[in-house]
Protein backbone atom coordinates (compact mmCIF):
# COMPACT_ATOMS: atom_id res chain seq x y z
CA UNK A 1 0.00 0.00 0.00
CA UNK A 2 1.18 3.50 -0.98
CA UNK A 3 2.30 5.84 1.96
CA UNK A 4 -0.33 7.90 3.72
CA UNK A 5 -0.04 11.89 2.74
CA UNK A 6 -0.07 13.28 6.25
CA UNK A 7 -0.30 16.90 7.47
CA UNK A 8 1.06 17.88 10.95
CA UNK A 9 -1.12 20.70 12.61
CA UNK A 10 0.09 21.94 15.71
CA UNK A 11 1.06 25.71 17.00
CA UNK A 12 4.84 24.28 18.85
CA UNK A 13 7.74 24.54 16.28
CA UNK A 14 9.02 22.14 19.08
CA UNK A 15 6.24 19.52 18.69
CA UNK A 16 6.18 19.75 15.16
CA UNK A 17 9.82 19.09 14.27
CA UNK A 18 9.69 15.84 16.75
CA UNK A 19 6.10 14.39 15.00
CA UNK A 20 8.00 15.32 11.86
CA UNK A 21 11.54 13.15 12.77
CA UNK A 22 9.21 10.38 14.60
CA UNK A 23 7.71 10.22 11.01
CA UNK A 24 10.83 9.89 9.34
CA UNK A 25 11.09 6.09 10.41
CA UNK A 26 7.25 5.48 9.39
CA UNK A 27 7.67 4.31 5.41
CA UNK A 28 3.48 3.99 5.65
CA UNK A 29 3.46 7.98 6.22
CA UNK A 30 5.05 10.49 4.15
CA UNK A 31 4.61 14.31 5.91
CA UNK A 32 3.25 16.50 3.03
CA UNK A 33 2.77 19.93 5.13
CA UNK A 34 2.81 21.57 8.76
CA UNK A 35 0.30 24.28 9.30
CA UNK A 36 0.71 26.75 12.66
CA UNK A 37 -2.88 27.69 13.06
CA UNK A 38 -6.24 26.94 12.46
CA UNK A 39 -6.26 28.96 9.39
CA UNK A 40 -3.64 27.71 7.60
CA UNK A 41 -4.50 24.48 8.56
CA UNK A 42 -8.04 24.95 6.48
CA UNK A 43 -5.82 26.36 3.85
CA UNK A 44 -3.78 23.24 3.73
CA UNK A 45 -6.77 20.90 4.21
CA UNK A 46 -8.34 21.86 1.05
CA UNK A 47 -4.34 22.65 -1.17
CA UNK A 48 -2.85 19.29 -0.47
CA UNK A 49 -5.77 17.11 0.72
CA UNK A 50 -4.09 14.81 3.15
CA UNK A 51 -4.95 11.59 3.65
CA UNK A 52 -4.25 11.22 7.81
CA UNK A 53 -4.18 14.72 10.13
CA UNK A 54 -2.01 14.95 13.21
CA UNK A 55 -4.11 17.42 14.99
CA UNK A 56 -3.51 19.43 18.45
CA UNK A 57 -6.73 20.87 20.08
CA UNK A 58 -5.12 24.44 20.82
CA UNK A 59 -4.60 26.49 18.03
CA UNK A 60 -4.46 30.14 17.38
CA UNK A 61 -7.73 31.42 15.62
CA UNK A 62 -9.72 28.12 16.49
CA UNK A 63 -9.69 24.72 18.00
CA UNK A 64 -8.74 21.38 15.97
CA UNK A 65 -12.11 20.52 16.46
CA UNK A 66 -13.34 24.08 14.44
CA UNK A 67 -11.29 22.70 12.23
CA UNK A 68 -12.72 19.72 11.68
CA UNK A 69 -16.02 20.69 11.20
CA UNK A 70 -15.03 23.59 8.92
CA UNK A 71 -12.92 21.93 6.95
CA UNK A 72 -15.32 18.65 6.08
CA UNK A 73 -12.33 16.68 5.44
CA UNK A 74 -12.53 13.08 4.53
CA UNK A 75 -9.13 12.56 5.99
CA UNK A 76 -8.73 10.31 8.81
CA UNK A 77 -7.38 12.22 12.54
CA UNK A 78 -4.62 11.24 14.82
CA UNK A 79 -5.49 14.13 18.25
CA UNK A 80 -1.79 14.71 19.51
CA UNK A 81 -2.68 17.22 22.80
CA UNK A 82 -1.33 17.33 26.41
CA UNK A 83 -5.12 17.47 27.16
CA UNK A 84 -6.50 14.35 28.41
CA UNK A 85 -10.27 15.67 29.01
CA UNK A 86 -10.66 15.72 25.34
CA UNK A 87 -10.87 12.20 24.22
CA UNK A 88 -14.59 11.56 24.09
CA UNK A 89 -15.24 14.42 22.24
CA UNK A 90 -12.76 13.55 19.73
CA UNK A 91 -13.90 10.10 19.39
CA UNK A 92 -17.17 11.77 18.18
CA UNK A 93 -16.21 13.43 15.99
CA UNK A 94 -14.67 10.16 14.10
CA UNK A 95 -11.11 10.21 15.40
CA UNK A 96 -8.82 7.05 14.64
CA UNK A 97 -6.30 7.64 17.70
CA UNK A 98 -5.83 10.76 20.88
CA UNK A 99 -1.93 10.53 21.29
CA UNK A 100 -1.32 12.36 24.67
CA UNK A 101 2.27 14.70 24.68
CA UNK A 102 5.00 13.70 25.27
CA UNK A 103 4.20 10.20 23.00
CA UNK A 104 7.33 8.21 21.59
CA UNK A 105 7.40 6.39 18.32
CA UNK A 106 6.45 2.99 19.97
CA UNK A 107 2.95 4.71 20.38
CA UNK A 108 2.53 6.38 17.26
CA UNK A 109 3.51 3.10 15.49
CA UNK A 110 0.35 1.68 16.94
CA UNK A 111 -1.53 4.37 15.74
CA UNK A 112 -0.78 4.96 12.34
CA UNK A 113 -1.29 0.83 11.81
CA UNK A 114 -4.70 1.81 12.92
CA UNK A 115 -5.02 4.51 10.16
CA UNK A 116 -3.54 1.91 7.91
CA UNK A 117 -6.13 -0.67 8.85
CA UNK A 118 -8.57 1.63 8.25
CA UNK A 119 -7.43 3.00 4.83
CA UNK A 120 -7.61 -0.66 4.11
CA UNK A 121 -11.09 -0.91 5.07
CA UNK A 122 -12.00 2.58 3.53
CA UNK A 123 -10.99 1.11 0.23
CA UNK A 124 -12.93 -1.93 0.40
CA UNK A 125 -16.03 -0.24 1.41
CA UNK A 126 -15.74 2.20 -1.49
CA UNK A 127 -15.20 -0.91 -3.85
CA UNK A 128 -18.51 -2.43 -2.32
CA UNK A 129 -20.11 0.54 -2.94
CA UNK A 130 -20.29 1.71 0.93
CA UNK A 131 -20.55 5.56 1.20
CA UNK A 132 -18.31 7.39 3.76
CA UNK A 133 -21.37 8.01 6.20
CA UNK A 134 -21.66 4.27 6.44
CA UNK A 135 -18.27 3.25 7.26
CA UNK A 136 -17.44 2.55 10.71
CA UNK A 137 -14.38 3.74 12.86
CA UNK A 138 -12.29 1.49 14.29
CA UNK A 139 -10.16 2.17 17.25
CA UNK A 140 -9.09 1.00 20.27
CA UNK A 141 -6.27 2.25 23.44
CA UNK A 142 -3.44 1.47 21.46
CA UNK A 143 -2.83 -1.75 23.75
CA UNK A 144 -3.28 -5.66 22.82
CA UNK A 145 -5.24 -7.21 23.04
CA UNK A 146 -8.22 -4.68 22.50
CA UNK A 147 -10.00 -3.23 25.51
CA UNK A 148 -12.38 -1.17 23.38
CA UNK A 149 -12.89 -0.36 19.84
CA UNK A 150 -15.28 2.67 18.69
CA UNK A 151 -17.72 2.40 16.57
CA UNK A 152 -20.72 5.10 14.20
CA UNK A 153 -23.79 4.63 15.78
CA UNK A 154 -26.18 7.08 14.24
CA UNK A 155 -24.06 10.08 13.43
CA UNK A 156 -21.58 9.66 16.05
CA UNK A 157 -18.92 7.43 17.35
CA UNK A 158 -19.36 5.39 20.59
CA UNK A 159 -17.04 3.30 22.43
CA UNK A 160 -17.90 -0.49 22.97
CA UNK A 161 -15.86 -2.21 25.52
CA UNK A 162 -14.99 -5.43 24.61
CA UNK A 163 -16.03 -7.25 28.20
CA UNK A 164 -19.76 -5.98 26.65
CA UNK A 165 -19.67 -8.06 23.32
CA UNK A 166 -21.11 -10.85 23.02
CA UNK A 167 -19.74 -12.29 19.84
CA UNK A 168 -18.99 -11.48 16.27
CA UNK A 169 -20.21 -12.48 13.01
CA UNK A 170 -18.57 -12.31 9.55
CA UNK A 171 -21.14 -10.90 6.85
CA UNK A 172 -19.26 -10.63 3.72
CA UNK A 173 -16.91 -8.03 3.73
CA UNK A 174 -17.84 -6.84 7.32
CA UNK A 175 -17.92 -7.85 10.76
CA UNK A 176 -21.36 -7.73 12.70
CA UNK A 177 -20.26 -6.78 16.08
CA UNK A 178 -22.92 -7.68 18.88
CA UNK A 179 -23.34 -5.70 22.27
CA UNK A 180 -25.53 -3.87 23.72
CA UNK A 181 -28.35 -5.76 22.14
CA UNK A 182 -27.40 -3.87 19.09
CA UNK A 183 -25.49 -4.99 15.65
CA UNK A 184 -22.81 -2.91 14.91
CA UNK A 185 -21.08 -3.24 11.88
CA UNK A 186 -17.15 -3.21 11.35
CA UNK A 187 -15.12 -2.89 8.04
CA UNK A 188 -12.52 -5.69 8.64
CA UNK A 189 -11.88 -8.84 8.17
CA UNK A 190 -13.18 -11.26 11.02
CA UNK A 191 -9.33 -13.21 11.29
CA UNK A 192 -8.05 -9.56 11.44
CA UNK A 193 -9.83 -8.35 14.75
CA UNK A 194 -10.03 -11.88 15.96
CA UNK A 195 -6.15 -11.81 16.07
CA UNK A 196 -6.65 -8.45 17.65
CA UNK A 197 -8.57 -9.99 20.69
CA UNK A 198 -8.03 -11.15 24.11
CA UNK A 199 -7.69 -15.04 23.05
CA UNK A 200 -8.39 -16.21 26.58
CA UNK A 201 -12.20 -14.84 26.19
CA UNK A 202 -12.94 -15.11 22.60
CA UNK A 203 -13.16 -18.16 20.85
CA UNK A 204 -13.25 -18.34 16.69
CA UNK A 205 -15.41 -21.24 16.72
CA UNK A 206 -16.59 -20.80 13.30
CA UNK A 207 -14.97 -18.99 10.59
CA UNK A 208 -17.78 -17.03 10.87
CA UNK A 209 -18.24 -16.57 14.61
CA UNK A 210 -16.62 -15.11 17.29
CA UNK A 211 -17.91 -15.94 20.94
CA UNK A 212 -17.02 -14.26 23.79
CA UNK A 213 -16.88 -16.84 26.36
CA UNK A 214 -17.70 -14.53 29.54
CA UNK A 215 -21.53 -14.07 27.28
CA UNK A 216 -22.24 -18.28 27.19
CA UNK A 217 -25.22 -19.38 28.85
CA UNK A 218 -24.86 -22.62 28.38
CA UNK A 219 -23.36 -25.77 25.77
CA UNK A 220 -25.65 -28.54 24.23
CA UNK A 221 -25.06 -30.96 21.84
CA UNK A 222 -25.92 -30.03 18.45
CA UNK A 223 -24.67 -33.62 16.84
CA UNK A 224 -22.18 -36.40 17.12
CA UNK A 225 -19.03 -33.58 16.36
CA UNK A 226 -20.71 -30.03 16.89
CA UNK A 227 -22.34 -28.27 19.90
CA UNK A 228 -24.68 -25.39 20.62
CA UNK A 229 -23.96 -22.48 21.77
CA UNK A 230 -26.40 -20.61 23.13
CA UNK A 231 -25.61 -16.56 24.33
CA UNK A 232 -26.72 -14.84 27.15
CA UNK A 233 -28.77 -12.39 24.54
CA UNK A 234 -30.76 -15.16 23.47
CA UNK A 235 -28.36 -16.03 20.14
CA UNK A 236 -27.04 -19.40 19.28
CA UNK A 237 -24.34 -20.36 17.47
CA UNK A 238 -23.56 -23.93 16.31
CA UNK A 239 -19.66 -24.49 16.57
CA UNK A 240 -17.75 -25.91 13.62
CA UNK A 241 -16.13 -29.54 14.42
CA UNK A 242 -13.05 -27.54 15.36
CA UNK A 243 -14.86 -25.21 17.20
CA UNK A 244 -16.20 -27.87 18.65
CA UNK A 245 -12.93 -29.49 20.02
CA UNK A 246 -11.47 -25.56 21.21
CA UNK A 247 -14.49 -25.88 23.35
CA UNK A 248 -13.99 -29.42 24.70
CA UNK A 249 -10.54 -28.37 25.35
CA UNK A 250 -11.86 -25.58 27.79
CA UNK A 251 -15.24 -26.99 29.06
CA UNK A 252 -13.75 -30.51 30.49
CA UNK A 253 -17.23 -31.82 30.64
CA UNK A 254 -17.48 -31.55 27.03
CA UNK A 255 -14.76 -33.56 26.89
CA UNK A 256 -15.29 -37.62 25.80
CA UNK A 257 -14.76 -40.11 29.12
C-alpha cells in the first residue's frame, strides 16, 4: 500500500519538528505539510488534501475541532494534545487515535497501523459501494489485546468495551459486532480483529463466529461432532467440528470419558 499523505497541525515549532523526525522512520506515512494555526491548517486541508491529520486541540484562531467541522475533510485524525479531558469528544467526531504529549514512536507506530487498517477498510467499502457516512471507525487504546474499539452509531462514534460483546459475526466483507443488544457493523476482516482480541475470552469457533466466552449461557449438543452455543442475549451459534474441540478443550465436561 502507498504511503499515507499526512499533514502535521500543531502551534509548537518544538512539537512539530519531533512528529516530523518520529515520522521519518514510518515508510506507511510520508509528511506533506505543517500548518501553525487553524487557518492555515483549512488552507492546507483543502491545497494538499491529506490523507491522515495529526491534529492538536489548541490552536491560534480556532480549535482542531473548528477545524474539523469547517474543513469537512474526509481525511482520517490522529489528536496529539497534552489534554487528556478531550478524548470523548474527539472520538465523536470520528477520530482514529488521541496521542497524549509527550508520546514516543512505539505509540505512534500503533496508531498509524490503525489509520492503515482503516485505509484498508475505507478502500474496500468504497469498492462495495459503501458511502463514507456508512463506514465505521475502528479504534481502540493502542494496547493488545483490545480493551475497546469505537464504533458510528447514528451520526456519532461510541465506544464499545470489549467485556460488553457478546460475539462477532462475519457478513461478507464486514464484521457484525454484537453488544448492547445492538449490531454494529465493522469494516474488517473477522481473522483480522479476531487476532486483535483477548484469546483467553474469545473463541473463533466458526470462521464465521466469534464468541465471547464470559456471554455463554450454556453448551448442548448439536450432533455427534458439533455443539450449541447458546448466548446470554438469546443467540445461538452452532460451533464448527473444530470449534467444537477448542471448546472441549476448555469446558472438560465436554470432553469424551
Amino acid at each position: 500500500m502507498r504511503p499515507l499523505r499526512a499533514l502535521i497541525v500543531d502551534d509548537e515549532p518544538l512539537a512539530r519538528r519531533a512528529l516530523r523526525l518520529l515520522l521519518a522512520d514510518e515508510p506507511s506515512v510520508v509528511c506533506v505539510g505543517e500548518a501553525r494555526d487553524a487557518t492555515e491548517a483549512l488552507e492546507l486541508l483543502k491545497k494538499l488534501e491529506p490523507e491522515l491529520i495529526f491534529l492538536d486541540i489548541h490552536l491560534p484562531g480556532a480549535s482542531g475541532f473548528d477545524v474539523l467541522e469547517r474543513s469537512q475533510t474526509d481525511a482520517r485524525v490522529i489528536f496529539t494534545t497534552a489534554y487528556e479531558e478531550y478524548a470523548l469528544a474527539a472520538f465523536e467526531l470520528g477520530a482514529i487515535d488521541y496521542l497524549r504529549k509527550p508520546f514516543g514512536s512505539e505509540r505512534l507506530h500503533l496508531a498509524i497501523e490503525r489509520a492503515g487498517l482503516q485505509a484498508v477498510a475505507a478502500r474496500q467499502a468504497t469498492a462495495a459501494g459503501v458511502s463514507l457516512g456508512e463506514r465505521i471507525a475502528f479504534a481502540e487504546t493502542g494496547t493488545r489485546p483490545l480493551s475497546r474499539i469505537f464504533v458510528r452509531d447514528e451520526g456519532s462514534v461510541r465506544p464499545v468495551h470489549c467485556n460488553d460483546i457478546v460475539r462477532c459475526e462475519a457478513n461478507g466483507d464486514y464484521v457484525v459486532v454484537h453488544a448492547h443488544g445492538r449490531r454494529f457493523p465493522v469494516y474488517l476482516n473477522l481473522g483480522d480483529l479476531a487476532d486483535q482480541m483477548d484469546a483467553e475470552r474469545f473463541v473463533r469457533v466458526h470462521r464465521s463466529h466469534l464468541v465471547n466466552l464470559d456471554h455463554v449461557a450454556s453448551l448442548t449438543t448439536h450432533d455427534a461432532s458439533r455443539v450449541a452455543i447458546l448466548m446470554k442475549d438469546g443467540s445461538q451459534v452452532i460451533a464448527s467440528r473444530a470449534g467444537t474441540q477448542l471448546l472441549r478443550r476448555r469446558y472438560h465436561p465436554l470432553s469424551p470419558s
